[in-house]
Protein backbone atom coordinates (compact mmCIF):
# COMPACT_ATOMS: atom_id res chain seq x y z
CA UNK A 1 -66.80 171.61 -147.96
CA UNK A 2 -66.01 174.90 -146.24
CA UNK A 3 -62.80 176.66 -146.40
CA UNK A 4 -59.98 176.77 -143.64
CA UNK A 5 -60.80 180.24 -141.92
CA UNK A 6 -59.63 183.33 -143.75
CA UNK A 7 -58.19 186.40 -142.21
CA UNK A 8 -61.57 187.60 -142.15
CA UNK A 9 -63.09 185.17 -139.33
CA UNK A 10 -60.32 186.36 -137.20
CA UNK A 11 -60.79 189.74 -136.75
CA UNK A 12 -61.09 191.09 -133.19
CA UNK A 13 -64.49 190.77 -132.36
CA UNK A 14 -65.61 194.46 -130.38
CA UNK A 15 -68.34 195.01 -127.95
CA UNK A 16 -68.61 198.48 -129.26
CA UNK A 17 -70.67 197.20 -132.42
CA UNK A 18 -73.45 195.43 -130.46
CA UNK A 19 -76.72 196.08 -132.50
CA UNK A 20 -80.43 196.55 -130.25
CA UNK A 21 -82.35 193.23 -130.64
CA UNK A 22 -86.28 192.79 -130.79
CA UNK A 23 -86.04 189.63 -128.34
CA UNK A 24 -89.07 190.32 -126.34
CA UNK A 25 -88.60 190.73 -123.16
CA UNK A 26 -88.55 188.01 -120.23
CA UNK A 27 -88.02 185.96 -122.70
CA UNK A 28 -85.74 183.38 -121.01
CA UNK A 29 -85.40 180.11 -121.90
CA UNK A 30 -87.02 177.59 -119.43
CA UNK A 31 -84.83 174.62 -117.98
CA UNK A 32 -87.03 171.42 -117.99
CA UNK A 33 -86.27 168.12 -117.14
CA UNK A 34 -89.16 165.76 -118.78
CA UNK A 35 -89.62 162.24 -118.40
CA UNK A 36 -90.05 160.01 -121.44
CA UNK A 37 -91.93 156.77 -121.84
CA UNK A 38 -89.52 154.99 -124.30
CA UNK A 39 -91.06 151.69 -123.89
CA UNK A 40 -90.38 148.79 -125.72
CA UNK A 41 -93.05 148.58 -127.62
CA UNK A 42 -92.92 151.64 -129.96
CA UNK A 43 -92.88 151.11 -133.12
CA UNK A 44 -89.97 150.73 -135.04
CA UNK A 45 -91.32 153.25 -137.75
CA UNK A 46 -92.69 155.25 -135.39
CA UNK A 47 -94.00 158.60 -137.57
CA UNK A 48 -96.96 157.33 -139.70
CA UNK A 49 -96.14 154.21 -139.77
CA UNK A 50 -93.71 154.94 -142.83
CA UNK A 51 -89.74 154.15 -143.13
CA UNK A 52 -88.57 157.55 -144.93
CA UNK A 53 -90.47 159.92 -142.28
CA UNK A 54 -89.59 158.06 -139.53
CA UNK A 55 -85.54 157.48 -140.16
CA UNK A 56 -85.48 161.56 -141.59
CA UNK A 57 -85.81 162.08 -138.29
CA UNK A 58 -84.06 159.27 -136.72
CA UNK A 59 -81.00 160.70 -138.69
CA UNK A 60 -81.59 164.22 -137.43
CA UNK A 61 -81.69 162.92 -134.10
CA UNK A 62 -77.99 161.62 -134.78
CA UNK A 63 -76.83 164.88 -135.16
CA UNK A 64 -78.03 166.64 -131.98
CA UNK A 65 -75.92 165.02 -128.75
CA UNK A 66 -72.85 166.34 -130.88
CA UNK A 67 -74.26 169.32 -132.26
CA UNK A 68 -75.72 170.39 -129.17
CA UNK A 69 -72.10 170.30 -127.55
CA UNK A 70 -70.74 172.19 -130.35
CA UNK A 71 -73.50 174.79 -130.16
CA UNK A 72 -73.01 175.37 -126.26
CA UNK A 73 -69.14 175.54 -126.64
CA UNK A 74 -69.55 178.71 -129.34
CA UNK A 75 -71.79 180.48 -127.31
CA UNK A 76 -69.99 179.75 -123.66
CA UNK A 77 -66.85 181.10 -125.56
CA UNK A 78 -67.80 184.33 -125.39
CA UNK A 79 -70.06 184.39 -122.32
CA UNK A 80 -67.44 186.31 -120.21
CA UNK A 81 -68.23 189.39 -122.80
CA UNK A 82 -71.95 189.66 -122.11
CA UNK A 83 -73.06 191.98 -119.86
CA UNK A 84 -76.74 192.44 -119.58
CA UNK A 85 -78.19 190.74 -117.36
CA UNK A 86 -81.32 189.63 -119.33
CA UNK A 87 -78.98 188.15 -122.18
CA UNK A 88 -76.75 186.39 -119.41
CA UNK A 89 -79.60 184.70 -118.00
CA UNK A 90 -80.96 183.40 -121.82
CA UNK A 91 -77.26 182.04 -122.11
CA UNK A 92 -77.63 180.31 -118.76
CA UNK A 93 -80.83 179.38 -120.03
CA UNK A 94 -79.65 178.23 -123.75
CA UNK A 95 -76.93 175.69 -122.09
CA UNK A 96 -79.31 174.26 -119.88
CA UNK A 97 -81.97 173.89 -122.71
CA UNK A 98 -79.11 172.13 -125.05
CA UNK A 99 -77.29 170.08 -122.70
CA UNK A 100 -80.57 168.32 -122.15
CA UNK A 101 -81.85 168.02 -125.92
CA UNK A 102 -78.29 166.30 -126.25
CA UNK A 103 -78.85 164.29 -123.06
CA UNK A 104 -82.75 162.84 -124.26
CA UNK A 105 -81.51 162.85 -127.92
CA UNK A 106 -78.33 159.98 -127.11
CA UNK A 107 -81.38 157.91 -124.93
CA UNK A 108 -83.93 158.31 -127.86
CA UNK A 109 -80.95 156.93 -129.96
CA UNK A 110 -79.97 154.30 -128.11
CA UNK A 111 -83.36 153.11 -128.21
CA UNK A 112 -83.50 153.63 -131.74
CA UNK A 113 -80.33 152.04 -132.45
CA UNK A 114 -81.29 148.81 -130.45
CA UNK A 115 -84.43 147.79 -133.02
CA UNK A 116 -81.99 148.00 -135.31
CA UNK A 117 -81.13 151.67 -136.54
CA UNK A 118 -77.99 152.19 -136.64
CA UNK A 119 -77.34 155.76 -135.58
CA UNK A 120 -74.12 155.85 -133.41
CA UNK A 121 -72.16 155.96 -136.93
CA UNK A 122 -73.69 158.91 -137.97
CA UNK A 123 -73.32 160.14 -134.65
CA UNK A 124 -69.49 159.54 -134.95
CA UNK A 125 -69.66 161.09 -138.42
CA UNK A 126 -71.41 164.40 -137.14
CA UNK A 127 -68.42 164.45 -134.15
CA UNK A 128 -65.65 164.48 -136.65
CA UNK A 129 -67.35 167.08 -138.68
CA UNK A 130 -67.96 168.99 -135.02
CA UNK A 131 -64.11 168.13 -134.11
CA UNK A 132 -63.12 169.52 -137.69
CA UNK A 133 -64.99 172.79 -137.21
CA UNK A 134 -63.52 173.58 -134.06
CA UNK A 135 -60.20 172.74 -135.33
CA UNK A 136 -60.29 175.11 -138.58
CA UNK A 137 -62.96 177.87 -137.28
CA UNK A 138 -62.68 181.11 -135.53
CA UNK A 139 -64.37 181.34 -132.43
CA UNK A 140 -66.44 183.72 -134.19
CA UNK A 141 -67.04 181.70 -137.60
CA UNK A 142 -68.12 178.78 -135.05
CA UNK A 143 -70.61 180.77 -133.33
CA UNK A 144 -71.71 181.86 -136.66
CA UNK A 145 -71.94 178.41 -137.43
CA UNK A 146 -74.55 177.93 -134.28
CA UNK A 147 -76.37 181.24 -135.05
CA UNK A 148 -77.54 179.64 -138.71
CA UNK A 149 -78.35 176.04 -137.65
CA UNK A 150 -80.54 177.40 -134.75
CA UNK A 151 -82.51 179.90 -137.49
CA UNK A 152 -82.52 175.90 -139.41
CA UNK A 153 -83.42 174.13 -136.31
CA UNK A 154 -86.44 177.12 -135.47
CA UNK A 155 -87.48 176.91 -138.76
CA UNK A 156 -88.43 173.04 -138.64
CA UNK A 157 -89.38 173.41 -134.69
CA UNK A 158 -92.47 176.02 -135.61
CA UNK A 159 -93.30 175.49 -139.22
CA UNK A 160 -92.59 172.23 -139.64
CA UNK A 161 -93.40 170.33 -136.14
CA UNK A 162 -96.07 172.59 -134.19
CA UNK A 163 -97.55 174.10 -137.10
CA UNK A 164 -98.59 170.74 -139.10
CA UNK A 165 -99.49 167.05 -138.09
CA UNK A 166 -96.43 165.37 -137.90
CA UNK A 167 -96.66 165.26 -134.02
CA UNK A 168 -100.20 163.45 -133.96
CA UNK A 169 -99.10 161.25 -136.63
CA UNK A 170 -96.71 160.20 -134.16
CA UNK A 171 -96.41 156.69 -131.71
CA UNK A 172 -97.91 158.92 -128.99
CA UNK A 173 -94.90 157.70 -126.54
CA UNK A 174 -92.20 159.52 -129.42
CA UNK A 175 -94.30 163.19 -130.06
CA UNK A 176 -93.51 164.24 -126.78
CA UNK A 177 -90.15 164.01 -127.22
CA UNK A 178 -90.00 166.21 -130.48
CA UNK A 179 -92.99 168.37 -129.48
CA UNK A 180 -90.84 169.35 -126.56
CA UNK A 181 -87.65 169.93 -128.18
CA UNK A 182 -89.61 171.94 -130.88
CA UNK A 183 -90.96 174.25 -128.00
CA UNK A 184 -87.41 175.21 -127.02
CA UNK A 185 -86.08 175.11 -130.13
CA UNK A 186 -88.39 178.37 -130.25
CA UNK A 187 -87.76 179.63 -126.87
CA UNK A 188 -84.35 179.74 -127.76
CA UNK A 189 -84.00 180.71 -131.38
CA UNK A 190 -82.50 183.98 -130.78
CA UNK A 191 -79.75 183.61 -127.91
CA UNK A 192 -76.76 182.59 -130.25
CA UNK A 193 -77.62 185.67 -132.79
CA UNK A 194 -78.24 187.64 -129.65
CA UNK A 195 -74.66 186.79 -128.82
CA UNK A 196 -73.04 187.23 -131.88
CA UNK A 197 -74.38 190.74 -132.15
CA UNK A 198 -73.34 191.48 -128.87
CA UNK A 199 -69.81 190.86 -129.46
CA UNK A 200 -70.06 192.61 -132.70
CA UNK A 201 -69.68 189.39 -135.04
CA UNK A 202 -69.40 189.96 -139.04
CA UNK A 203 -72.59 190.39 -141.26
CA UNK A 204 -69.69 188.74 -143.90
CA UNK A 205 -69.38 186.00 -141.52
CA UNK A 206 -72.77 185.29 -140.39
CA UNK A 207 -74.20 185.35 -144.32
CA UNK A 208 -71.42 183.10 -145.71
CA UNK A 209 -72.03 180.34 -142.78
CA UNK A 210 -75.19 180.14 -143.63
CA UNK A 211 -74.52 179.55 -147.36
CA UNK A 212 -72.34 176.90 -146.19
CA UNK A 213 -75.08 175.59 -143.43
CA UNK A 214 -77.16 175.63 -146.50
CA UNK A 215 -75.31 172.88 -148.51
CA UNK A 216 -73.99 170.94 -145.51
CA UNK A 217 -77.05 170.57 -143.56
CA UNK A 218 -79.82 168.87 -146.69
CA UNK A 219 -76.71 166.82 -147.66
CA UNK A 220 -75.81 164.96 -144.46
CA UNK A 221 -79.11 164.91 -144.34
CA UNK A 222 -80.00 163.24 -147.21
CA UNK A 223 -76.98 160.79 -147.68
CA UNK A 224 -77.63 159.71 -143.93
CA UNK A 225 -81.33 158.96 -145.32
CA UNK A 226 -80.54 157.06 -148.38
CA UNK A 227 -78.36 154.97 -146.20
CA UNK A 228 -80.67 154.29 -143.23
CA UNK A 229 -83.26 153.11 -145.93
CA UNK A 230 -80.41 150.97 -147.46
CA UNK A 231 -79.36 149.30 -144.16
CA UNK A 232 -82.76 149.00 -143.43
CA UNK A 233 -84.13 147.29 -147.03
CA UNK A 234 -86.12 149.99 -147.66
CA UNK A 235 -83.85 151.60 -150.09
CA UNK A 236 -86.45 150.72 -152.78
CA UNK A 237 -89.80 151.45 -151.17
CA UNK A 238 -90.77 153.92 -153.81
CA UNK A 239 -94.50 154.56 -151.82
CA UNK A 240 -92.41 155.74 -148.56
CA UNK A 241 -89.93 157.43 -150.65
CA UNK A 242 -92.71 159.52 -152.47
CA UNK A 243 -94.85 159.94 -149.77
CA UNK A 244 -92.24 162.25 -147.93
CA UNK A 245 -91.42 164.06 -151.18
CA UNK A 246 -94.73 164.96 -151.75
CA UNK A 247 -94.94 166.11 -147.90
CA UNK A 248 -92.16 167.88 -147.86
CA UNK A 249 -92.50 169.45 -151.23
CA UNK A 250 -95.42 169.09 -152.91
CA UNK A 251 -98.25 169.10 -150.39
CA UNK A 252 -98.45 170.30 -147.63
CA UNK A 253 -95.33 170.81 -148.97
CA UNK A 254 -93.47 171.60 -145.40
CA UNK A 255 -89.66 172.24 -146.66
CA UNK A 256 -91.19 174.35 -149.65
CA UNK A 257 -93.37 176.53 -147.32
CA UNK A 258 -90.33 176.79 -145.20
CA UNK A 259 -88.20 178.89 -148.01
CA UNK A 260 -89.33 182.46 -147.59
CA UNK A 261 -88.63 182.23 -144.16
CA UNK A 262 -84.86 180.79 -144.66
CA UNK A 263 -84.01 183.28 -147.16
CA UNK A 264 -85.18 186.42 -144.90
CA UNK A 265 -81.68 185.63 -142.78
CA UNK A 266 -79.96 187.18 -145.45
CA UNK A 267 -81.84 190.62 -144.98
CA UNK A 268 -79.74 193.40 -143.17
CA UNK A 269 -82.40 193.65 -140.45
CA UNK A 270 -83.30 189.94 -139.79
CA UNK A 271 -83.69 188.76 -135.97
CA UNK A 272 -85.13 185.60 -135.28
CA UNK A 273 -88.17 186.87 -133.98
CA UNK A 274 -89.10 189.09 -136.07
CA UNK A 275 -91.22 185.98 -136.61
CA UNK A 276 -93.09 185.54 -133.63
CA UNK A 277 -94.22 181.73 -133.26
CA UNK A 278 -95.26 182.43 -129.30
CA UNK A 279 -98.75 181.22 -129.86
CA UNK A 280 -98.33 178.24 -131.74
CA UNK A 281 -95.78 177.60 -129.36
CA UNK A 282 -98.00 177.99 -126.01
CA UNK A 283 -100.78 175.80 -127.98
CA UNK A 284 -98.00 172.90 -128.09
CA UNK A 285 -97.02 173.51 -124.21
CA UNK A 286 -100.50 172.83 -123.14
CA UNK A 287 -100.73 169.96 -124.88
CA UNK A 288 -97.62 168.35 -125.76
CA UNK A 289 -95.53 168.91 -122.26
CA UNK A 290 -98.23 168.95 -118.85
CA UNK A 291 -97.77 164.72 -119.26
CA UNK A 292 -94.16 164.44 -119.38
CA UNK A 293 -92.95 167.03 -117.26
CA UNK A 294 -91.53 165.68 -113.99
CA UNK A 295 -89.97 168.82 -112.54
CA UNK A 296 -89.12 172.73 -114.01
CA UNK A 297 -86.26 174.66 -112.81
């Protein structure tokens, strides 16, 4: 577990050390406001048909209405100190973007939960850990906090989502939902480390959340899997169990392919888009997001 803060996550944070970013510009994240067909008859193991895949996710999907919060409270901390206008607007944009994925994200689990999923403990689980963080953290050892869940979160949006075939191996009523959370997952990626070199934020502090980010987030991960399969009587299903192994490690091999990306945060001169996903990305928008989208602001 991570450490109460130290003096070091309470130094004053300056503007004076803002570092240039390679955000491209106009690149704002989008506002959207989709509708979702969560009908009744979805499938209760909705990704390929298989248990592990599908409740990996469903246990993700616990995480974000609380996460979400957390993330938008780090950033809208220090929103007062940000003064160009471009980065003000991605901020605007950033809230908007995460106060909905939390908004979809508690209806997708409500549905889940009512075939029998039980996410709102893990929900509850996630909010204590959330409540914690705020309690213990800096302000600045928070928004650290956001800055390496979102390179996490970007990671699994582009390279893990849009770049492979989970989404068509989806209930077709469910990939729209993660195809268009993916999409601004990637839109976004940069605003809270846009931020936190704005305000000047620790390269000790940044690097060292991550390594915690590291443990925490494949843990609660995997503990919340291991006991959705349990409650669920799939705890032995040793086909499911190393069918998303050998997906996510052996081949394709997703979470393997993922690890020279994760370990370039912890170069000097990393930015989040230094690796440009905008294609794959644009690719998904045409076909993932004309059906669902009731109205863009």
């Amino acid at each position: 577990m991570i450490a109460k803060q130290t003096k070091a996550d309470v130094h004053p944070i300056s503007a004076s050390n803002a570092a240039r970013t390679t955000t491209p510009k106009g690149m704002i994240p989008t506002v959207r406001q989709p509708d979702f067909d969560l009908a009744d008859n979805v499938p209760k193991y909705w990704w390929d048909n298989d248990p592990a895949k599908t409740l990996l996710l469903a246990a993700l999907s616990s995480s974000f209405p609380p996460g979400e919060r957390f993330f938008i409270d780090s950033v809208r901390h220090f929103q007062k100190q940000i003064t160009d206008p471009e980065l003000k607007a991605a901020v605007r944009g950033f809230i908007g973007q995460e106060a909905h994925h939390s908004k979809e994200h508690k209806a997708l689990n409500g549905h889940m939960q009512e075939r029998g999923i039980n996410l709102d403990r893990l929900e509850r689980e996630i909010q204590a850990l959330m409540n914690w963080m705020r309690e213990h953290f800096s302000p600045e050892r928070q928004l650290a906090h956001t800055v390496a869940v979102e390179h996490f979160t970007a990671l699994l949006a582009e390279e893990f989502l849009l770049k492979y075939n989970a989404l068509e191996e989806m209930d077709p009523r469910m990939a729209p939902i993660w195809a268009w959370h993916a999409i601004e997952e990637s839109e976004h990626k940069a605003v809270a480390f846009d931020v936190y070199k704005t305000v000047g934020g620790s390269e000790f502090v940044r690097v060292t959340e991550m390594m915690a980010v590291s443990v925490m987030f494949p843990l609660f991960a995997g503990i919340h899997l291991v006991q959705l399969m349990k409650e669920d009587g799939q705890l032995l299903n040793l086909k499911s169990w190393l069918g998303g192994l050998n997906y996510m490690w052996g081949k394709p091999g997703v979470f393997r392919k993922l690890l020279p990306s994760y370990f370039k945060y912890y170069s000097p001169g990393f930015h989040p888009w230094n690796h440009d996903a905008r294609d794959l990305v644009d690719k998904a928008k045409r076909k993932w997001l004309a059906p669902v989208m009731k109205k863009t602001s």
